[in-house]
Protein backbone atom coordinates (compact mmCIF):
# COMPACT_ATOMS: atom_id res chain seq x y z
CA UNK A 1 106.52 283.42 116.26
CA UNK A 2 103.98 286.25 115.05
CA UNK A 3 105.75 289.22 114.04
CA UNK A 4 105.63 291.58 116.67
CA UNK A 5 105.48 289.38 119.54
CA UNK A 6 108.85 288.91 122.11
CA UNK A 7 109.56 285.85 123.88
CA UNK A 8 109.86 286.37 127.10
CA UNK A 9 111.25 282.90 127.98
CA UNK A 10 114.27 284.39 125.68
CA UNK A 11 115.19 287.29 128.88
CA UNK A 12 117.00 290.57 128.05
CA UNK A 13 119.83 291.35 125.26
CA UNK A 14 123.14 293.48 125.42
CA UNK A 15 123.58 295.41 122.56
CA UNK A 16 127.00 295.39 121.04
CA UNK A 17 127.21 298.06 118.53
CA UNK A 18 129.85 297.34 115.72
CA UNK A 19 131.28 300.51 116.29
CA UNK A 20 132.05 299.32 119.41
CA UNK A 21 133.40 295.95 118.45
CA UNK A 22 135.34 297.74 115.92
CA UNK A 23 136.94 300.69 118.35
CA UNK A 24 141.18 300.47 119.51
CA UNK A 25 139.58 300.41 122.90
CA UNK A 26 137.35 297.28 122.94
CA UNK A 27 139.78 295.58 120.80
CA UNK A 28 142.23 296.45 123.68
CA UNK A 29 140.41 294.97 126.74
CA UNK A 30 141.85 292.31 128.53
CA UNK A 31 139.49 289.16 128.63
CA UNK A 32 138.65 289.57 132.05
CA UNK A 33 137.81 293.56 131.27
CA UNK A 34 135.58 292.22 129.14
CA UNK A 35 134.09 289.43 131.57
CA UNK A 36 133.32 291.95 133.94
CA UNK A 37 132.37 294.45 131.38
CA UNK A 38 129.38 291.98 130.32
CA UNK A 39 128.78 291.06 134.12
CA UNK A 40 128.04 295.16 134.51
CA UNK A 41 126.00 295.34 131.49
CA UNK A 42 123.27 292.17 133.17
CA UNK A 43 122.55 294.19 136.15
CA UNK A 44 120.82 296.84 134.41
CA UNK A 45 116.93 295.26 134.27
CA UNK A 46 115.11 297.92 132.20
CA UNK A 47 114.37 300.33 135.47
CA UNK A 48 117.40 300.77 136.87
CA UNK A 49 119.29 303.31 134.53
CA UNK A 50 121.97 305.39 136.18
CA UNK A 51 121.90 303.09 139.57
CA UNK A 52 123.42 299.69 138.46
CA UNK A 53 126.43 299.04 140.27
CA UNK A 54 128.88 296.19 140.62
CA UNK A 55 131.03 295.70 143.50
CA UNK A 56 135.03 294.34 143.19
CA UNK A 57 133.57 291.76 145.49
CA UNK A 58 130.48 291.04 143.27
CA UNK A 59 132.35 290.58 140.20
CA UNK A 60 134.69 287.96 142.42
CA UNK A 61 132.44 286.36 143.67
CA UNK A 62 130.19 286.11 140.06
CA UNK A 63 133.27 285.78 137.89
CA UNK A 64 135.48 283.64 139.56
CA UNK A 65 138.39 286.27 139.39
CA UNK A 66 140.90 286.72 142.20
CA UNK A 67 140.49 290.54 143.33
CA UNK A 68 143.88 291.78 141.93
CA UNK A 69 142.23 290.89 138.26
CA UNK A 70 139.04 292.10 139.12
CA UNK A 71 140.68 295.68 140.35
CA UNK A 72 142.43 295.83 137.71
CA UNK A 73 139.58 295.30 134.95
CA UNK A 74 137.64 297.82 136.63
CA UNK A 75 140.89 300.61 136.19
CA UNK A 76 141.14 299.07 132.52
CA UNK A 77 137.29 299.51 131.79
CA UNK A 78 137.87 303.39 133.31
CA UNK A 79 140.93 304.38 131.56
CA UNK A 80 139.53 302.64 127.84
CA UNK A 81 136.16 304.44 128.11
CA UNK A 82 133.42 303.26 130.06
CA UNK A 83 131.25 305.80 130.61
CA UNK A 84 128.70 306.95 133.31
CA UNK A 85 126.24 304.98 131.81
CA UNK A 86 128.81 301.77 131.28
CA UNK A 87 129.06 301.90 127.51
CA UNK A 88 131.96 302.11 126.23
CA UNK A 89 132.78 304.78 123.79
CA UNK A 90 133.68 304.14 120.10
């Protein structure tokens, strides 16, 4: 590949900062915190800042999660740090 050029065929990345990966509170989250975390993080599609939403239902229904766990992750995600724009904070 030419340097320069992107692959489309290769679709969008998340960006995991390591000060992310390194912070108490990511190291914290439960796996399914994190399942839905990531789940969040796909439905942004580069035009949709500040209106990407996930339903309890949704993440169900995408994650195969009962709703109990997928409540919960969402209070988890809240209470470790996600912010308004779903990043969590180092």
């Amino acid at each position: 590949m030419a340097k320069g050029k992107r692959r489309d065929s290769e679709g969008q990345y998340i960006t995991l900062p390591y000060a992310q990966l390194k912070s108490e509170a990511w190291r914290s989250l439960s796996g399914a915190a994190v399942k839905v975390w990531l789940e969040l993080h796909t439905r942004f599609n580069g035009s949709n800042n500040g209106n990407v939403r996930l339903s309890m239902n949704e993440a169900v229904s995408a994650l195969g999660i009962s709703k109990g766990t997928a409540q919960r992750s969402f209070v988890e995600l809240e209470e470790k740090g996600v912010n308004k724009h779903a990043i969590l904070t180092p």
